[in-house]
Protein backbone atom coordinates (compact mmCIF):
# COMPACT_ATOMS: atom_id res chain seq x y z
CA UNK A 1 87.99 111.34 106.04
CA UNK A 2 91.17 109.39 107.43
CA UNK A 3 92.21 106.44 105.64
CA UNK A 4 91.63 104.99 109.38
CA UNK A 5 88.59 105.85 109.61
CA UNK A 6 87.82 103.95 106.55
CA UNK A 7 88.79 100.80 107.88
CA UNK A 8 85.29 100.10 109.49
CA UNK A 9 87.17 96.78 111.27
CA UNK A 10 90.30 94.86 111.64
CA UNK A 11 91.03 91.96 109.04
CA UNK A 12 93.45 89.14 108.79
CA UNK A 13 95.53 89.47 105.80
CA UNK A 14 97.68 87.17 104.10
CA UNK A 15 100.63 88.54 101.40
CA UNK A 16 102.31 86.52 98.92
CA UNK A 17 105.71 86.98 97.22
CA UNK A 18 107.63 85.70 95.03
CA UNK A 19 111.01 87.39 94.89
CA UNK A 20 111.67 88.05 90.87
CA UNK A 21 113.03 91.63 90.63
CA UNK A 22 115.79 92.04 93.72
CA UNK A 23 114.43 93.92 96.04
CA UNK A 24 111.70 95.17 93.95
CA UNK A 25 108.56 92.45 94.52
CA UNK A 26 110.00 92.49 98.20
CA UNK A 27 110.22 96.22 98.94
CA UNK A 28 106.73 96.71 97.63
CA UNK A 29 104.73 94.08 99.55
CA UNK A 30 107.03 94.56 102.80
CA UNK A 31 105.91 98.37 102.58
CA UNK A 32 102.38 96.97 101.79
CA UNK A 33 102.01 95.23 105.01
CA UNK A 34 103.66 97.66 107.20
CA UNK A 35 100.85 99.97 105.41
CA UNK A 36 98.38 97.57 106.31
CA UNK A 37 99.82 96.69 109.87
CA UNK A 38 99.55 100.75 110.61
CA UNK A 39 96.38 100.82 109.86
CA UNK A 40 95.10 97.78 112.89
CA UNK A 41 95.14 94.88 110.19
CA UNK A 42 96.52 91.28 111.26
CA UNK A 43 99.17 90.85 108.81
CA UNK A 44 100.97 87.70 107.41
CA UNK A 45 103.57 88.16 104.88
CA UNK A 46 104.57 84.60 103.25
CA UNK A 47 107.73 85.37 101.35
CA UNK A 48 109.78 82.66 99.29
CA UNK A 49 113.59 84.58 99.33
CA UNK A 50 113.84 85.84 103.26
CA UNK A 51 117.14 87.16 102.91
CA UNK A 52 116.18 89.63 100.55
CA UNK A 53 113.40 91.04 102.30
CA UNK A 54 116.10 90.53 105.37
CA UNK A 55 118.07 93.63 103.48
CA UNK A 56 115.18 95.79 104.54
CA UNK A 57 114.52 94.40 107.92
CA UNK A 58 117.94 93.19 109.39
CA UNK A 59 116.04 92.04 112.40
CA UNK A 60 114.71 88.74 110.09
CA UNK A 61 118.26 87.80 109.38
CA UNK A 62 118.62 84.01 110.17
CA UNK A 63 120.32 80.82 109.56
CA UNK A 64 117.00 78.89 109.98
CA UNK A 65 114.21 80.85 109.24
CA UNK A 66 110.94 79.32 109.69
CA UNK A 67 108.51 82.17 110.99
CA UNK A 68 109.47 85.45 112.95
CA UNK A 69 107.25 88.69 114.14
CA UNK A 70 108.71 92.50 112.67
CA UNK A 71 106.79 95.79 113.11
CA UNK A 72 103.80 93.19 113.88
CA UNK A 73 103.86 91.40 110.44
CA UNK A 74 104.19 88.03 110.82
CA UNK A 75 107.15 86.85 108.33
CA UNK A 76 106.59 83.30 107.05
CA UNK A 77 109.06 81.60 104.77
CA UNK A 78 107.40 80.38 101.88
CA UNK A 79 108.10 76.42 101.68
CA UNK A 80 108.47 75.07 98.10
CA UNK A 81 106.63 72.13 99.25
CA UNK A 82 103.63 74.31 100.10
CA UNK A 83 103.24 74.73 95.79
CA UNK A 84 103.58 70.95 95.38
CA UNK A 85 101.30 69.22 98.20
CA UNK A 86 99.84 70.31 101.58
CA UNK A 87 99.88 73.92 102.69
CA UNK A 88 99.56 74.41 106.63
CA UNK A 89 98.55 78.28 106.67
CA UNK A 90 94.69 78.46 106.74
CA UNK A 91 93.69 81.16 105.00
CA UNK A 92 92.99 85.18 105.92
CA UNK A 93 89.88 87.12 104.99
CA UNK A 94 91.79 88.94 102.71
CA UNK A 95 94.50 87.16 100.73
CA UNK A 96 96.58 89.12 98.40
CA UNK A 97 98.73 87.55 95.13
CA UNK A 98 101.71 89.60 94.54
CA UNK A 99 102.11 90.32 90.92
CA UNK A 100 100.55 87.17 89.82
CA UNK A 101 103.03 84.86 91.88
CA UNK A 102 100.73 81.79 92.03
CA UNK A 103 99.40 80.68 95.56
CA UNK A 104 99.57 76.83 96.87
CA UNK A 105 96.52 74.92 95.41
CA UNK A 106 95.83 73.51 98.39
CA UNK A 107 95.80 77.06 100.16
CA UNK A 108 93.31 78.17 97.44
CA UNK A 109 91.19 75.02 98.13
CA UNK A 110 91.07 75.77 101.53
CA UNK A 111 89.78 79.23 100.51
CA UNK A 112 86.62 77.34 98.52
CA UNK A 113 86.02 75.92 101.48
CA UNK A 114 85.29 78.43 103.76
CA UNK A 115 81.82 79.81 104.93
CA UNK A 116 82.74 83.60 103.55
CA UNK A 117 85.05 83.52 100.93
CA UNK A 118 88.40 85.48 101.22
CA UNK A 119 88.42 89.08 99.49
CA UNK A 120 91.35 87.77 96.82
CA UNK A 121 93.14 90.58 95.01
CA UNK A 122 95.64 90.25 92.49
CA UNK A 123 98.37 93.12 93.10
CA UNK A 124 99.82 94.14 89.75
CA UNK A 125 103.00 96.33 88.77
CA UNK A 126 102.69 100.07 89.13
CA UNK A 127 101.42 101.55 85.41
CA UNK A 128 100.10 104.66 83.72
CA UNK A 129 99.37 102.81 80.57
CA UNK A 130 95.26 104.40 80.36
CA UNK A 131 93.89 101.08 80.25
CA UNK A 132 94.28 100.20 83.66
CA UNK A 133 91.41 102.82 84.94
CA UNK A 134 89.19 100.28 82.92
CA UNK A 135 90.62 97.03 84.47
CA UNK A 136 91.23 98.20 87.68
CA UNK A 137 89.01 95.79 90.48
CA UNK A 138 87.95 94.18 87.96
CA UNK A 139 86.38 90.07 89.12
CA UNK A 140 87.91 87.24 87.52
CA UNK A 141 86.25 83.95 88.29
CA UNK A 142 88.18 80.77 89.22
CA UNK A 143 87.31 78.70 86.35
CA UNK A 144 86.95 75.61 88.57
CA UNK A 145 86.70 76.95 92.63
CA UNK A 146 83.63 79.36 93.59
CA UNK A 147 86.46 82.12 94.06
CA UNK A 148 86.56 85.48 92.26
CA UNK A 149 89.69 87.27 92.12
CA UNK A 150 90.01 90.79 91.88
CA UNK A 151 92.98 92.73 89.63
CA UNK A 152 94.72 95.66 90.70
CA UNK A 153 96.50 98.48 89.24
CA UNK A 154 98.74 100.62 91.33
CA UNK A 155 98.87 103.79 89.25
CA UNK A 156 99.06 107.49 89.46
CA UNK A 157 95.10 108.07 88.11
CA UNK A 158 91.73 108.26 91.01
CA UNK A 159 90.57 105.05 88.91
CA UNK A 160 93.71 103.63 89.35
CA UNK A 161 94.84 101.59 92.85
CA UNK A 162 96.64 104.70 93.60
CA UNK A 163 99.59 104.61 95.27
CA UNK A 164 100.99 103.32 98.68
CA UNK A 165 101.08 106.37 100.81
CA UNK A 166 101.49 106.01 104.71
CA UNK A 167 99.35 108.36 106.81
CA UNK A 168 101.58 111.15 108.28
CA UNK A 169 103.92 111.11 104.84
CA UNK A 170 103.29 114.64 104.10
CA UNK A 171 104.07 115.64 107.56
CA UNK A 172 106.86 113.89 107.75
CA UNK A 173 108.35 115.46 105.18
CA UNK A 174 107.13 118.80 106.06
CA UNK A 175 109.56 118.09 109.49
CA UNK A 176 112.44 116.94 107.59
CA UNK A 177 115.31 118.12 108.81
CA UNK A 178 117.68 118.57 105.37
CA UNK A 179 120.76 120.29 106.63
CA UNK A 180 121.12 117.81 109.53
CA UNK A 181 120.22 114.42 107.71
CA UNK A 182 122.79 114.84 104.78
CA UNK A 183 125.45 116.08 107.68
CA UNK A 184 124.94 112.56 108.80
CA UNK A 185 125.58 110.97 105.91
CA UNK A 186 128.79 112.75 105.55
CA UNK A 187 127.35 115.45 102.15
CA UNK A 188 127.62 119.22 102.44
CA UNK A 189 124.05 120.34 102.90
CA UNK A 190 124.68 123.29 100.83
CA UNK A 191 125.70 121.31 97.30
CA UNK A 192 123.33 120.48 94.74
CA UNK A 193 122.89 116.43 95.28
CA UNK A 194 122.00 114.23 92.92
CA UNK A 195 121.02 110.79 94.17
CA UNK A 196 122.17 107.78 92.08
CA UNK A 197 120.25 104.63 92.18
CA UNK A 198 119.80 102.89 88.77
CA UNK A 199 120.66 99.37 87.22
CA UNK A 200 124.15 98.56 86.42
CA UNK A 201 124.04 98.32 82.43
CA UNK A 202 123.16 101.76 82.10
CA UNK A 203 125.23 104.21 80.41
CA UNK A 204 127.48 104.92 83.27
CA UNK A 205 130.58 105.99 81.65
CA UNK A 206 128.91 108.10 79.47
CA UNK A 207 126.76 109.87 82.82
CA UNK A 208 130.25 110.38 84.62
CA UNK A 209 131.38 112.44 81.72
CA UNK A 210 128.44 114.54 81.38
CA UNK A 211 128.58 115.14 84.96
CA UNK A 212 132.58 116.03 84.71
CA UNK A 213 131.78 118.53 82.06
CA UNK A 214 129.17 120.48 84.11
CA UNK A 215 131.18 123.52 85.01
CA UNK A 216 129.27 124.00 88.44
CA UNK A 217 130.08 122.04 92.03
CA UNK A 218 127.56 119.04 92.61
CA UNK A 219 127.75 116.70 95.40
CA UNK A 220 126.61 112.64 94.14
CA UNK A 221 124.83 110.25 96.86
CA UNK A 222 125.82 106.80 95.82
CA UNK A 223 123.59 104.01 96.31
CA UNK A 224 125.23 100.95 97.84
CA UNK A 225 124.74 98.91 94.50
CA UNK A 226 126.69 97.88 91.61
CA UNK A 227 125.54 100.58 89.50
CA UNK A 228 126.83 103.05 92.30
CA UNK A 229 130.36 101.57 92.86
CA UNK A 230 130.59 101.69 89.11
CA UNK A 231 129.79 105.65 88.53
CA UNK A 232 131.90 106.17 91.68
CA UNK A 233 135.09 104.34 89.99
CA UNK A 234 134.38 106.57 86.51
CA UNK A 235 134.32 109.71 88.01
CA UNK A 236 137.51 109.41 90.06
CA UNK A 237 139.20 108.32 86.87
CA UNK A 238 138.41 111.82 85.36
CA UNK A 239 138.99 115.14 86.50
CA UNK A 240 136.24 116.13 88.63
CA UNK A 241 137.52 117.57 91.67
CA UNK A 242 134.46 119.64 91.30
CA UNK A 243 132.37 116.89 92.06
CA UNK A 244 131.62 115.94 95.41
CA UNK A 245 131.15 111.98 95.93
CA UNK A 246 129.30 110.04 99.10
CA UNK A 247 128.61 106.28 98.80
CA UNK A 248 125.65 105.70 101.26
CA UNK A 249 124.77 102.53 103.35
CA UNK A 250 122.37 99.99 102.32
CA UNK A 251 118.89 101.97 104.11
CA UNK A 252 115.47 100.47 104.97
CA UNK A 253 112.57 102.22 103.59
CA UNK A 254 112.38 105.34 105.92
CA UNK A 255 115.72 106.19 104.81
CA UNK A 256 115.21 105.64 101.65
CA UNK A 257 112.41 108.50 101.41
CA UNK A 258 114.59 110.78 103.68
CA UNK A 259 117.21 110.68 100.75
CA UNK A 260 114.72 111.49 98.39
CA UNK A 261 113.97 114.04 100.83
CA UNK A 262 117.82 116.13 100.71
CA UNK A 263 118.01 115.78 96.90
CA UNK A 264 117.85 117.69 94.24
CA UNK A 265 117.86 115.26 91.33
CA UNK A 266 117.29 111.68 92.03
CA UNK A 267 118.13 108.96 89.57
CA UNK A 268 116.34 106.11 90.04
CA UNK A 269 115.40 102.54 89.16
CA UNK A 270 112.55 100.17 89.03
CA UNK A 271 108.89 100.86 90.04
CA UNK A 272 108.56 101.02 94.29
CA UNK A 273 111.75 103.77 94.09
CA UNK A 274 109.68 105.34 91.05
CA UNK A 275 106.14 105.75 92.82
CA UNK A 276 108.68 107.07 96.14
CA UNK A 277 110.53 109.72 93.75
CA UNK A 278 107.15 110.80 92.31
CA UNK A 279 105.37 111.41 96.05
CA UNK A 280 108.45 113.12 97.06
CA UNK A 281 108.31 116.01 94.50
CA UNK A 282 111.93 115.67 93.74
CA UNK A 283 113.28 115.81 90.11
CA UNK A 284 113.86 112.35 88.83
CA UNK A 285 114.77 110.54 86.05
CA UNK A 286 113.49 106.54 86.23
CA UNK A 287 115.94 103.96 84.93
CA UNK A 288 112.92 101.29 84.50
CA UNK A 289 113.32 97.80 84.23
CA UNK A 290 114.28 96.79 80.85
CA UNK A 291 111.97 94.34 79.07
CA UNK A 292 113.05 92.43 75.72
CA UNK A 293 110.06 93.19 73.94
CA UNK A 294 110.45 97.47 74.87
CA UNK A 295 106.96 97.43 77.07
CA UNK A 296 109.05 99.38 79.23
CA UNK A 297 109.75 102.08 77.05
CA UNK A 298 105.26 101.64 76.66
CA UNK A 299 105.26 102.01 79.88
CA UNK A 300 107.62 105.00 80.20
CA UNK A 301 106.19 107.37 78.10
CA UNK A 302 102.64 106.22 79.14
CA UNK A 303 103.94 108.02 82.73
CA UNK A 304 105.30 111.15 80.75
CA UNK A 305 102.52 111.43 79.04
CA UNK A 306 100.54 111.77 82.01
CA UNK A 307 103.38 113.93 83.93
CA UNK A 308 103.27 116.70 80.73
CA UNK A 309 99.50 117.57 81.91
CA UNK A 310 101.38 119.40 85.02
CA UNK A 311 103.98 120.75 83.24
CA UNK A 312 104.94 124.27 83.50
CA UNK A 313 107.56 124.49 80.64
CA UNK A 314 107.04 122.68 77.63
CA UNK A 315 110.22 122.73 76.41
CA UNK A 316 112.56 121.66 79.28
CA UNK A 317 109.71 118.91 80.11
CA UNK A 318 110.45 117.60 76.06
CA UNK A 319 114.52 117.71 77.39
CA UNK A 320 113.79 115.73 80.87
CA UNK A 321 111.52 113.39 78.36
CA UNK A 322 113.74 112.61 75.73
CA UNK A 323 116.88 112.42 78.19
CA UNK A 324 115.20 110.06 80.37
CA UNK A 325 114.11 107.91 77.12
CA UNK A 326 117.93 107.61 75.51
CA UNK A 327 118.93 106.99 79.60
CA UNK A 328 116.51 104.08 79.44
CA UNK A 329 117.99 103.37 75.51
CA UNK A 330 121.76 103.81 76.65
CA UNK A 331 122.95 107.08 75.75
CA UNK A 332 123.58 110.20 77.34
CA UNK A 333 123.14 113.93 75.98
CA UNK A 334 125.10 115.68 78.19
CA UNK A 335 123.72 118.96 76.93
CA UNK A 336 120.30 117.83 77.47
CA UNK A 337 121.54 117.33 81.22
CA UNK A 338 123.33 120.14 81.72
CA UNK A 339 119.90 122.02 80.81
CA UNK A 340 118.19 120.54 83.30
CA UNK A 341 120.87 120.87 85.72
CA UNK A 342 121.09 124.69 85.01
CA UNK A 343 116.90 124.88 85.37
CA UNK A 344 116.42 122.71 88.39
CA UNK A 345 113.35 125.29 89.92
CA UNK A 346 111.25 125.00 86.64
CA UNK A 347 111.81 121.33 87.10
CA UNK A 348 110.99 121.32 90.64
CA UNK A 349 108.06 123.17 90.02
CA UNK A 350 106.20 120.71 88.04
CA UNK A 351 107.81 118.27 89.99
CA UNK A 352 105.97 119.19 93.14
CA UNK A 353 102.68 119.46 90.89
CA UNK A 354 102.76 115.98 90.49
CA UNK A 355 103.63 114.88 93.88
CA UNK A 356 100.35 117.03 95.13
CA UNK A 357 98.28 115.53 92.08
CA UNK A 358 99.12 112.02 93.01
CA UNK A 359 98.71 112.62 96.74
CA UNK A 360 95.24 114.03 95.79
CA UNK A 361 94.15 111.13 94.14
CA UNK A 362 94.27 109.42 97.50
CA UNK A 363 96.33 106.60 99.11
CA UNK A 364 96.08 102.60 98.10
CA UNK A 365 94.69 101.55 101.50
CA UNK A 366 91.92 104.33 101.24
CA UNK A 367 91.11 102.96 97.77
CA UNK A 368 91.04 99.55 99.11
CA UNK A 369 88.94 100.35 101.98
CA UNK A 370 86.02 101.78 99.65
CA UNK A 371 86.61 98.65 97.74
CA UNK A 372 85.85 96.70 100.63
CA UNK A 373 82.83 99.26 101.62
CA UNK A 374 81.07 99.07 98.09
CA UNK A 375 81.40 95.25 97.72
């Protein structure tokens, strides 16, 4: 069965965001929406930090931004007064919380109000951490409005909220066209590429010098970020002529995936770019968001561990493991790279294992339609 078909009926649904992690809390509930909007729902997304999301859909770019209408999501700007006093939005039948970001009271007042309560979910950060199969949709009553809310997990298990994956994705890529997309981007289709997209205090100068010391040609997509101008200005001070470099524009999301698309290595950062790599099947190595208390080095090898069940050779999955763990501590072993530079078809192998395992395990909006079903 489609995930349309699942949707029995169209439903009004409000989004909430609070920007925290750059484009991270953005990128995720703008791709939620348009997922949502795809699929025939009535979508409001009520954002606090416009010109971020603005970065992904140039069209919302304004001086005085109230309200405007992309890809039919209605864009609201979020109005700190709304979290102080009177809210004017009335509320949706289904009303989602990104990452725990707090709604007006007087919006969730408005919710006890009505006849048939709102379907209120509670969208959490991506995990593989094996205790979110048991919390997953999982009611938590308001301990003072008749409201339930409901928790969940995006993750790469079937208990999990899956993943957001639009219908047509596979074919998509299937269509691809790599030869011609990277000769738009001014790369030579016929280089390894390695996409670079990671936060700006990793270990940068120690990546450009493993990368100059690989004997072999690559060719290096630059993201347009900080961390990208930085590897960029490190590898021209060392000699590299062997190494091909190509800053890239600032891309919306359907971009985004058709880089993933011409790469053969993708470094990466935070969670929405993560879950991307993964459904791609490309070769990745996460740069996750650093936490002070290490829960993202939990939550790191909590997704490794699950990764080495596909894993068709032990011992250069224990490399890409322990590489991507010192990237995410701050060091580079260049030999450890070079390895996995010099095996990329074992790693793409398992690679693609994944992407079909987590594309099995179904999409978020089909998991939230048999939510809806079963309630």
């Amino acid at each position: 069965m489609t995930q349309a078909a699942l949707f029995s009926q169209s439903h009004t649904i409000d989004i909430f965001c609070r920007v925290i992690d750059n484009f991270g809390d953005a990128g995720v509930l703008w791709r939620l929406a348009r997922d949502f909007t795809n699929h025939g729902h009535h979508v409001r997304l009520i954002i606090d930090d416009v010109n971020t999301l603005s970065a992904l859909a140039p069209e919302l770019q304004s001086d005085h931004f109230s309200q405007k209408t992309s890809r039919g999501i209605q864009v609201l700007k979020w109005e700190s007064a709304w979290d102080r006093g009177d809210c004017p939005l009335e509320p949706a039948q289904i009303v989602i919380e990104g990452f725990a970001c707090q709604i007006p009271r007087d919006y969730e007042f408005k919710m006890s109000l009505m006849q048939n309560a709102p379907v209120w979910i509670n969208l959490d950060y991506m995990s593989a951490e094996d205790w979110i199969d048991e919390f997953n949709a999982l009611p938590s009553p308001h301990p003072n409005l008749p409201l339930t809310k409901y928790f969940w997990f995006p993750g790469v298990t079937k208990k999990s909220a899956g993943l957001i994956i639009e219908d047509g994705y596979r074919l998509r890529q299937e269509r691809f066209d790599h030869a011609a997309f990277l000769k738009k981007m001014g790369a030579d289709p016929d280089m390894v590429t390695l996409f670079f997209f990671a936060y700006p205090y990793g270990p940068i100068k120690a990546l450009a010098k493993a990368l100059a010391a690989y004997p072999r040609p690559l060719q290096l997509l630059l993201s347009a970020t900080k961390s990208g101008e930085l590897l960029k200005a490190e590898l021209e001070a060392l000699d590299a002529s062997h190494i091909r470099l190509v800053t890239l524009p600032f891309v919306d999301q359907e971009t985004f995936d058709e880089i993933l698309w011409a790469s053969d290595i993708a470094f990466i950062r935070g969670e929405d770019s993560a879950a991307r790599a993964m459904l791609s099947g490309v070769p990745f190595v996460w740069h996750i968001y650093h936490q002070d208390d290490d829960a993202h080095m939990v939550k790191l090898a909590a997704m490794t561990s699950k990764m080495r069940e596909v894993a068709s050779d032990s011992d250069l999955f224990d490399t890409w493991e322990q590489f991507q763990a010192d990237y995410n501590e701050g060091t580079i072993d260049a030999k450890a790279l070079h390895q996995l530079l010099d095996h990329l078809e074992q790693w793409l192998l398992w690679s693609h294992w994944w992407q079909n395992h987590l594309h099995e395990n179904g999409a978020m909006s089909q998991k939230f339609a048999e939510f809806l079903k079963n309630r």
